[in-house]
N, C-alpha and C. Protein backbone atom coordinates (compact mmCIF):
# COMPACT_ATOMS: atom_id res chain seq x y z
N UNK A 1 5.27 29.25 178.47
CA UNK A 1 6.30 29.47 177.47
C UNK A 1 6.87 30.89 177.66
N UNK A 2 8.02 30.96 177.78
CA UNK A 2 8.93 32.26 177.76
C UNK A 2 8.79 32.83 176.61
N UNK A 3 8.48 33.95 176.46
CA UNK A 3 8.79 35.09 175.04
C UNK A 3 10.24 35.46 175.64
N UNK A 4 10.55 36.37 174.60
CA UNK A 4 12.08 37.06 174.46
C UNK A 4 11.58 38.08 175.33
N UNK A 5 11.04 39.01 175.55
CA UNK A 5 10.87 39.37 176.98
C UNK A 5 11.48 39.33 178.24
N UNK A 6 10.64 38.06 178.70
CA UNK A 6 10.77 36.91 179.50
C UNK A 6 12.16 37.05 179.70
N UNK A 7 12.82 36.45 179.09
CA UNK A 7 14.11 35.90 178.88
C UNK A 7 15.13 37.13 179.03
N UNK A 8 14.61 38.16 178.42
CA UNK A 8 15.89 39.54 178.60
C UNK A 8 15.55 39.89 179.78
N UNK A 9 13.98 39.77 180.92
CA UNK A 9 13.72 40.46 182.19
C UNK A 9 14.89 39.35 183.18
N UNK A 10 14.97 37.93 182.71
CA UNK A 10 15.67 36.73 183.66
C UNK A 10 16.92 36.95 183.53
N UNK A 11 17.26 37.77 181.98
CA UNK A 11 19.18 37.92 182.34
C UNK A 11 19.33 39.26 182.73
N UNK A 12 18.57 40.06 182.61
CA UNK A 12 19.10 41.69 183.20
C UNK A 12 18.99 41.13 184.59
N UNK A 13 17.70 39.81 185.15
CA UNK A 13 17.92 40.35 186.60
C UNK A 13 18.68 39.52 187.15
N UNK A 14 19.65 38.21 186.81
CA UNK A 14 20.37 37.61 187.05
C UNK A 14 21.75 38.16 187.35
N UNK A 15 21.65 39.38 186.51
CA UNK A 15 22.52 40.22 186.36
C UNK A 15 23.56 41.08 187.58
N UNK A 16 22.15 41.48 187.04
CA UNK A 16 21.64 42.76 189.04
C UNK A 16 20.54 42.84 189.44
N UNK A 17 19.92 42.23 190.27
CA UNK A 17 18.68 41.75 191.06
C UNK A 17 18.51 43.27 191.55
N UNK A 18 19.10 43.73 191.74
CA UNK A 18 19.04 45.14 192.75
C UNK A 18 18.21 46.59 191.69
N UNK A 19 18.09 46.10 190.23
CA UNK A 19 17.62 47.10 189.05
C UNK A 19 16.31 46.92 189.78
N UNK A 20 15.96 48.57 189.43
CA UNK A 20 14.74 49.09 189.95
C UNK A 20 13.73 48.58 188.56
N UNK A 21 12.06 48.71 188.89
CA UNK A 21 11.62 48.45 187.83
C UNK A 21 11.54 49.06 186.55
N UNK A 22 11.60 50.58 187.31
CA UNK A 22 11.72 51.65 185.98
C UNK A 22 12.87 51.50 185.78
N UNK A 23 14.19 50.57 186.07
CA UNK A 23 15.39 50.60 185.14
C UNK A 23 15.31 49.18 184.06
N UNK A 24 14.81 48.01 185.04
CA UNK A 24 14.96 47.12 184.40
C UNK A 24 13.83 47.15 182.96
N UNK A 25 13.06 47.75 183.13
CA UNK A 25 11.72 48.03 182.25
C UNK A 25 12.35 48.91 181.08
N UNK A 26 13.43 49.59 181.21
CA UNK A 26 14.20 50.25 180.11
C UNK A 26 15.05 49.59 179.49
N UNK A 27 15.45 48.31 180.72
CA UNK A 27 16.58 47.91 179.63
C UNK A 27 16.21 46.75 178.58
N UNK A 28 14.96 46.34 178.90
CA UNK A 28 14.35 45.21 178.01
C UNK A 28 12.52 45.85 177.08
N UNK A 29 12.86 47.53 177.16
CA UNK A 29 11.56 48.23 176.57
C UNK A 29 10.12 48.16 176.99
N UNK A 30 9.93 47.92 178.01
CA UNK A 30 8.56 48.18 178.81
C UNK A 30 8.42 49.20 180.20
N UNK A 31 7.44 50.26 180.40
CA UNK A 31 6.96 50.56 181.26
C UNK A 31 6.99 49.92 182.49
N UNK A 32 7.03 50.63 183.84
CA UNK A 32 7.93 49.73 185.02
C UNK A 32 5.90 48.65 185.14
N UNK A 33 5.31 49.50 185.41
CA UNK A 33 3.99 48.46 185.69
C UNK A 33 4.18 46.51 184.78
N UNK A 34 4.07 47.01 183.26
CA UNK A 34 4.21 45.77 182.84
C UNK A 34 5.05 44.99 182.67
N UNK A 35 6.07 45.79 183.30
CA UNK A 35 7.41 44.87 183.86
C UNK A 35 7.60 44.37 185.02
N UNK A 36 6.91 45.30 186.17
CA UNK A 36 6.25 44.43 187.12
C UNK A 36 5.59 43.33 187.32
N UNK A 37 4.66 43.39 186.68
CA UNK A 37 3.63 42.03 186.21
C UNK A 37 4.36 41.10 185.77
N UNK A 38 5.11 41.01 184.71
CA UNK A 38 6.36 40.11 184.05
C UNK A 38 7.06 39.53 185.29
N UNK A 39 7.76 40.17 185.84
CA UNK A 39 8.62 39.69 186.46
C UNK A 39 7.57 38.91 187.89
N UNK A 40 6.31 39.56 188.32
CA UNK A 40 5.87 39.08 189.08
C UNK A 40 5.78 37.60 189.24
N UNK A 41 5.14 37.04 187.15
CA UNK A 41 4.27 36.24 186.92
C UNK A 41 5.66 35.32 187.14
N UNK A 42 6.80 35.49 186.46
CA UNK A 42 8.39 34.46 186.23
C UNK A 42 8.61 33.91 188.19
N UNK A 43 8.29 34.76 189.15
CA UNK A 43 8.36 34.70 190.09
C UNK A 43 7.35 33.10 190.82
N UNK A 44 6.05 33.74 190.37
CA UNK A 44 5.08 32.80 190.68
C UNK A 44 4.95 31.34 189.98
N UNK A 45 5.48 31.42 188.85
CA UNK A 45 5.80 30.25 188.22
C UNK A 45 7.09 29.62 188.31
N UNK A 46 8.21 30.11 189.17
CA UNK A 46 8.85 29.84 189.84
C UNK A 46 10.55 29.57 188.88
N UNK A 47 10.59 30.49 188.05
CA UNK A 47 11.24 30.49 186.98
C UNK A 47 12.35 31.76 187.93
N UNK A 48 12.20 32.08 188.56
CA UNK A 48 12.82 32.98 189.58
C UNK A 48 12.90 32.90 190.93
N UNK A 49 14.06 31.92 191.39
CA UNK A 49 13.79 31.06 192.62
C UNK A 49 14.08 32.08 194.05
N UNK A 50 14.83 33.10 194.24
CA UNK A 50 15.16 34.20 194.62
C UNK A 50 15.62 35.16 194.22
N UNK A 51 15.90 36.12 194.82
CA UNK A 51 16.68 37.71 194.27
C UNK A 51 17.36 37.58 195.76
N UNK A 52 19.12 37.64 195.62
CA UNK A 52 19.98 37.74 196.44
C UNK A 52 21.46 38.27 196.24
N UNK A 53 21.70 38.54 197.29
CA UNK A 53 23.57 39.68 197.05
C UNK A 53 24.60 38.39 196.86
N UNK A 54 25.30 38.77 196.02
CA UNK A 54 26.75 37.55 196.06
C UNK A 54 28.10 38.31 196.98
N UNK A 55 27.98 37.70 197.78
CA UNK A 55 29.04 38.62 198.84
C UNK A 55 30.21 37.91 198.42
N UNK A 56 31.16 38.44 198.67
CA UNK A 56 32.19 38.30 198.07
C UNK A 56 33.28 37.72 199.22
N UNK A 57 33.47 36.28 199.29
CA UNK A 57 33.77 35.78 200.14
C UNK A 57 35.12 36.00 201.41
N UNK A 58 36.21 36.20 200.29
CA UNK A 58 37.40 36.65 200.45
C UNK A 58 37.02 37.71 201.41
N UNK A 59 36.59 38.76 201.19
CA UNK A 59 36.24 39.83 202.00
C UNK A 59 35.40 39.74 203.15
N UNK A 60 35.15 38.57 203.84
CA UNK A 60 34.08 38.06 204.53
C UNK A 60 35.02 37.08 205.60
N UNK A 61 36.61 37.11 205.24
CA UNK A 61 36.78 35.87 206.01
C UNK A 61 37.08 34.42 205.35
N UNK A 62 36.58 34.12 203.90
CA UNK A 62 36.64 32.49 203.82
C UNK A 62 37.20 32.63 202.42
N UNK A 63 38.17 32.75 202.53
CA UNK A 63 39.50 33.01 201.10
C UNK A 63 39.66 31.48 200.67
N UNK A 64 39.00 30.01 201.36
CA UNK A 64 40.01 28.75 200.63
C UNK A 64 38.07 28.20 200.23
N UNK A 65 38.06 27.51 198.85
CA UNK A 65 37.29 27.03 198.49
C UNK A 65 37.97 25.56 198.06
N UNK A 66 37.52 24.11 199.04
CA UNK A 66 37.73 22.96 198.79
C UNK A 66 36.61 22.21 197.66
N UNK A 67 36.94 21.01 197.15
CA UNK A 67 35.87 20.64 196.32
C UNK A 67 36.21 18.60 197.49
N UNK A 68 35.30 18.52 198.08
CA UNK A 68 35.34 17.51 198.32
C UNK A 68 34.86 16.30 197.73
N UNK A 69 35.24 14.85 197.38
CA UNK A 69 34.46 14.52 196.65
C UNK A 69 34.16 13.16 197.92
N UNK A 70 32.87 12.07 197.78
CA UNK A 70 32.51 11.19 198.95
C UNK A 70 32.30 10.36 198.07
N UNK A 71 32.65 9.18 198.80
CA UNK A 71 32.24 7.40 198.12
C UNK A 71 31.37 6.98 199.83
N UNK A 72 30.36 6.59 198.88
CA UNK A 72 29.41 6.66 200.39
C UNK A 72 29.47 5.53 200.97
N UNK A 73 29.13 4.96 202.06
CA UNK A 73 29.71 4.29 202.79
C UNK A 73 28.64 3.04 203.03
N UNK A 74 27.41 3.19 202.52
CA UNK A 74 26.00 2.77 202.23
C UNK A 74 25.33 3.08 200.77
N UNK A 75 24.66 2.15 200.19
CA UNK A 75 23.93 2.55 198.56
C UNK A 75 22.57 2.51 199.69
N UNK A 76 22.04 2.67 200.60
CA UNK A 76 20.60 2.68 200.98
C UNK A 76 20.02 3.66 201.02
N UNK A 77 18.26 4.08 200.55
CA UNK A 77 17.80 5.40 201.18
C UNK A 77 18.23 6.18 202.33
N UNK A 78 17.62 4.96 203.78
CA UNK A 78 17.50 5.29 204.97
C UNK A 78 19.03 6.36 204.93
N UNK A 79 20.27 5.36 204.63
CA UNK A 79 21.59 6.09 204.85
C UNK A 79 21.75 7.77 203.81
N UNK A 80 21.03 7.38 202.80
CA UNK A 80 20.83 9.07 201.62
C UNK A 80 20.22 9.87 202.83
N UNK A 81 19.42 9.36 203.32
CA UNK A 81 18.49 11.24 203.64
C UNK A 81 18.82 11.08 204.88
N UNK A 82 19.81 10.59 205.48
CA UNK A 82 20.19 10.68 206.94
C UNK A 82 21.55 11.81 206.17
N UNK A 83 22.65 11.34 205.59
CA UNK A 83 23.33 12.26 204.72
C UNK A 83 22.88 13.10 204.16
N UNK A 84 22.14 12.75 203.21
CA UNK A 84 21.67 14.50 202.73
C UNK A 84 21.31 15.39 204.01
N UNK A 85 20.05 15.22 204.89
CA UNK A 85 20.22 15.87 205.50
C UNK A 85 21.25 16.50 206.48
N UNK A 86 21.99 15.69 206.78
CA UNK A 86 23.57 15.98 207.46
C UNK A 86 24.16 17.17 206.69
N UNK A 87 24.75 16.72 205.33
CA UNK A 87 25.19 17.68 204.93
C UNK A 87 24.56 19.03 204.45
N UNK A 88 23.46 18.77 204.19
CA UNK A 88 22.65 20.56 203.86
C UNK A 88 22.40 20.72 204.93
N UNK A 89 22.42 20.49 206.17
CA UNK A 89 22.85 21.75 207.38
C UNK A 89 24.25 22.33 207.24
N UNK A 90 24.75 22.10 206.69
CA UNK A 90 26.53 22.41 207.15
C UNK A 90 26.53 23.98 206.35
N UNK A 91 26.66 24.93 207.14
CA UNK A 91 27.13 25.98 206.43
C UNK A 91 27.85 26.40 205.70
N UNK A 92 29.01 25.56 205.88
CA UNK A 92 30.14 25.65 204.91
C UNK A 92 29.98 24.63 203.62
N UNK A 93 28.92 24.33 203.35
CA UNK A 93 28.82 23.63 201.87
C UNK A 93 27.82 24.59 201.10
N UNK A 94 28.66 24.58 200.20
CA UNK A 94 27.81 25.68 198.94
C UNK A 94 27.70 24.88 198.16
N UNK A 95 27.60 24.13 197.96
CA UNK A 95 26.96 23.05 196.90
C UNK A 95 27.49 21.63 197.27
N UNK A 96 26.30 21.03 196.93
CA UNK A 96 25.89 19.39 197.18
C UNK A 96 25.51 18.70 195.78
N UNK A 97 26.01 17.55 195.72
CA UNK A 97 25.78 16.91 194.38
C UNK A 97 25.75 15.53 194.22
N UNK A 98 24.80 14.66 193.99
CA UNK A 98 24.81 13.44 193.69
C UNK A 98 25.39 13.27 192.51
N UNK A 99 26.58 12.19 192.47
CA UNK A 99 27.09 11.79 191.36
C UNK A 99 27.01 10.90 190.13
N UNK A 100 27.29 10.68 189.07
CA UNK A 100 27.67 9.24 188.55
C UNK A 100 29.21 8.65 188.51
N UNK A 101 29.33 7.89 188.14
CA UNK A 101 30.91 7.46 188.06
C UNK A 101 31.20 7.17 189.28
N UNK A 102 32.39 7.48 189.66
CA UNK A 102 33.31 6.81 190.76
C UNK A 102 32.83 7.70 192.22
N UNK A 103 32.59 8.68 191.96
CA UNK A 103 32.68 9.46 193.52
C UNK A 103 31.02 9.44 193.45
N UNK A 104 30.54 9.67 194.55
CA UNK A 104 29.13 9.24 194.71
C UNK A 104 28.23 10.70 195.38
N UNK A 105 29.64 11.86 195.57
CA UNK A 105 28.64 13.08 196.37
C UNK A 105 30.13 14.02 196.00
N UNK A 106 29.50 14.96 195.57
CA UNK A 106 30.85 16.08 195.48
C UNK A 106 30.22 17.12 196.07
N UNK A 107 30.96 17.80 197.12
CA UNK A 107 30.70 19.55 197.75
C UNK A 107 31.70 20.27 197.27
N UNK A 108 31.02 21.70 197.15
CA UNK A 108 32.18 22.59 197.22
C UNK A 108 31.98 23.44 198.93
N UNK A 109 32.85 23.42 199.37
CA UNK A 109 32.67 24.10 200.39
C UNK A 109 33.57 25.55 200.85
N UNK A 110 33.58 26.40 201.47
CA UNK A 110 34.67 26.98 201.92
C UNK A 110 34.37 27.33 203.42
N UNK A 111 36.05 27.53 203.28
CA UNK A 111 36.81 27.71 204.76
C UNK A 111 37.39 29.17 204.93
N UNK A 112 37.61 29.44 206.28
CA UNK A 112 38.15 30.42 206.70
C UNK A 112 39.81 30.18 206.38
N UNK A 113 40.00 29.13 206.57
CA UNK A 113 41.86 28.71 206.68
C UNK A 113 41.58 27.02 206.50
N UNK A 114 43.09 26.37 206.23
CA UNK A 114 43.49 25.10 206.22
C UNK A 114 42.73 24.45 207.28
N UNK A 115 43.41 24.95 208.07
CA UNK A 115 42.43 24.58 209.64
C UNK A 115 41.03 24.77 209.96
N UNK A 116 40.51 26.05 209.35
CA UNK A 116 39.28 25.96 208.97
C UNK A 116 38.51 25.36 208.77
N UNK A 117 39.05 24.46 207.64
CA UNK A 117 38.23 23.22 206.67
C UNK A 117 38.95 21.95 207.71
N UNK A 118 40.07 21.92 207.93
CA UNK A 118 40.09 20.68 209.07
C UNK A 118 39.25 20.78 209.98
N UNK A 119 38.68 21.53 210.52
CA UNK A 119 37.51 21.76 211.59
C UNK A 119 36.01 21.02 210.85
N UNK A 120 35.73 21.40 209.55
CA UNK A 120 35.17 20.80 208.71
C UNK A 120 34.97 19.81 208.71
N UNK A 121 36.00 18.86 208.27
CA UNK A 121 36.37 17.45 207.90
C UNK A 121 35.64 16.93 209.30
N UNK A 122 36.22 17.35 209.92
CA UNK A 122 36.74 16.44 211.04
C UNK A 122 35.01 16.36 211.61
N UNK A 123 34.38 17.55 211.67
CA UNK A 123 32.87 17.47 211.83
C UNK A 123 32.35 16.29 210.55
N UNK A 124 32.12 16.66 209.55
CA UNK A 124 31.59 16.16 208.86
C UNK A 124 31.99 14.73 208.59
N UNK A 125 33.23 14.22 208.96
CA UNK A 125 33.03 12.42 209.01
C UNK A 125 33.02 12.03 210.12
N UNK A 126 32.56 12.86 211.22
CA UNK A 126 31.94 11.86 212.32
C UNK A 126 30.29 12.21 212.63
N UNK A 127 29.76 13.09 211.31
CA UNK A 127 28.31 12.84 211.39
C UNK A 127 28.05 11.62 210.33
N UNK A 128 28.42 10.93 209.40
CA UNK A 128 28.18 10.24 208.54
C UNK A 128 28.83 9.01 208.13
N UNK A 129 28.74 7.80 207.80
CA UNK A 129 29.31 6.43 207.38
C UNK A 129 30.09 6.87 206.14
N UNK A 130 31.45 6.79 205.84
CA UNK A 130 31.82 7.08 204.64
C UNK A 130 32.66 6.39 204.22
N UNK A 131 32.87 5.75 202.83
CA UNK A 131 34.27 4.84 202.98
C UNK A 131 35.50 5.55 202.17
N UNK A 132 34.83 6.75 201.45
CA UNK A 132 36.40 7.46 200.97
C UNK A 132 35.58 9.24 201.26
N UNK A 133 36.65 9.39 201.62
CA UNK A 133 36.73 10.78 201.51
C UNK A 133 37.94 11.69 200.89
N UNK A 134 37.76 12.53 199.63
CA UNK A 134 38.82 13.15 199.51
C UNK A 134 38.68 14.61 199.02
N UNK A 135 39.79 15.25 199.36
CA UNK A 135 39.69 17.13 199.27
C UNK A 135 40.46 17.31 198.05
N UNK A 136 39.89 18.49 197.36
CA UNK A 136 40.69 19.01 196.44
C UNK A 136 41.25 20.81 196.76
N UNK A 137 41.83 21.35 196.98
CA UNK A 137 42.01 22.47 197.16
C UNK A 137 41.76 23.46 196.04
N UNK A 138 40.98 24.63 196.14
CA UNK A 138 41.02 25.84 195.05
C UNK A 138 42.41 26.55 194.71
N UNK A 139 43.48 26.06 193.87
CA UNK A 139 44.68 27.32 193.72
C UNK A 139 44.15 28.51 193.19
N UNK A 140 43.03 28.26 192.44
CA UNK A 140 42.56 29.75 191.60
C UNK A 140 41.64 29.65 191.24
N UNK A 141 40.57 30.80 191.42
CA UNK A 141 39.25 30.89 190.71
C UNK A 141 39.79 31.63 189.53
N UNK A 142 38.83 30.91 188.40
CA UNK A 142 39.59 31.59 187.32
C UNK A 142 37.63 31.86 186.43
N UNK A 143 36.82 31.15 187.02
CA UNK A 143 35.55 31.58 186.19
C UNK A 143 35.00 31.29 187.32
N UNK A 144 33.68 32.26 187.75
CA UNK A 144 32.43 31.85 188.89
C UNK A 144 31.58 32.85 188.59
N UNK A 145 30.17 32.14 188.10
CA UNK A 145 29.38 32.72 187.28
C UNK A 145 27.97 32.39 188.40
N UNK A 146 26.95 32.98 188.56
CA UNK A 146 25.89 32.44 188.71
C UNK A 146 24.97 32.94 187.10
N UNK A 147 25.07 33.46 186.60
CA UNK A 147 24.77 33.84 185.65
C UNK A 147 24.12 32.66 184.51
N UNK A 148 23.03 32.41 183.91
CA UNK A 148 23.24 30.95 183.11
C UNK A 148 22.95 31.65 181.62
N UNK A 149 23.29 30.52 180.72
CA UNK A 149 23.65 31.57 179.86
C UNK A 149 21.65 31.20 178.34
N UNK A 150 21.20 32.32 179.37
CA UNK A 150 19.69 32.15 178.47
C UNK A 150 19.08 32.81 177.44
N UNK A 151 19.91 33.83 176.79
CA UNK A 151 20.32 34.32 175.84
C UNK A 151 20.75 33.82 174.51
């Protein structure tokens, strides 16, 4: 069970992973040791799946974020984890999602350029059986949070 603690050490560090312990230990009122321990224990119980940088893509090269959505081309296992695994190699998918409703797998992926993501496509439906495939383009990020809201 999380105390309020707990919970203020998971959003300061969701925050900024990069707070030292004697900072983060100030900003939720404990000494860096038993804030160490805290954060150790959230770690080991797995309530803290990594500590990582959000690079900032645009600045990296990959300015277009598509949202693809898939109607799969098979309802069978064998064909799921031949796909799943297909697609969680692909570097350019930042998220993978089994669906309900009409589309059966949504990615978000990004590209360097138009062509970019046609390089994409064009890989990714000749590793897999698919019977629809369709792209949505990003005009604007207008909210992107990793942040959840546990507070």
């Amino acid at each position: 069970m999380l105390d309020r603690l707990d919970l203020q050490i998971l959003d300061a560090l969701q925050r900024d992973s990069a707070l030292s312990m004697v900072d983060l230990g100030a900003k939720v009122g404990l000494s860096s040791t038993p804030c160490w321990k805290r954060v150790k224990r959230l770690e080991d119980s797995g309530h803290i799946d990594k500590r990582v940088a959000i690079i900032n893509r645009k600045a990296v090269g990959l300015p277009i974020t598509v949202f693809v959505s898939i109607q799969a081309g098979q309802h069978d296992e064998k064909w799921l984890n031949r796909f799943a695994g297909v697609v969680s190699a692909l570097p350019e998918v930042q998220e993978f999602h089994r669906m309900s409703g009409d589309v059966d797998y949504l990615l978000k992926v990004v590209a360097s350029s138009i062509e970019g993501y046609d390089r994409f496509y064009k890989k990714l439906i000749s590793l897999a059986d698919m019977s629809r495939v369709s792209s949505a383009f990003s005009m604007e990020e207008i909210k992107s949070t990793t942040a959840l809201p546990i507070l």
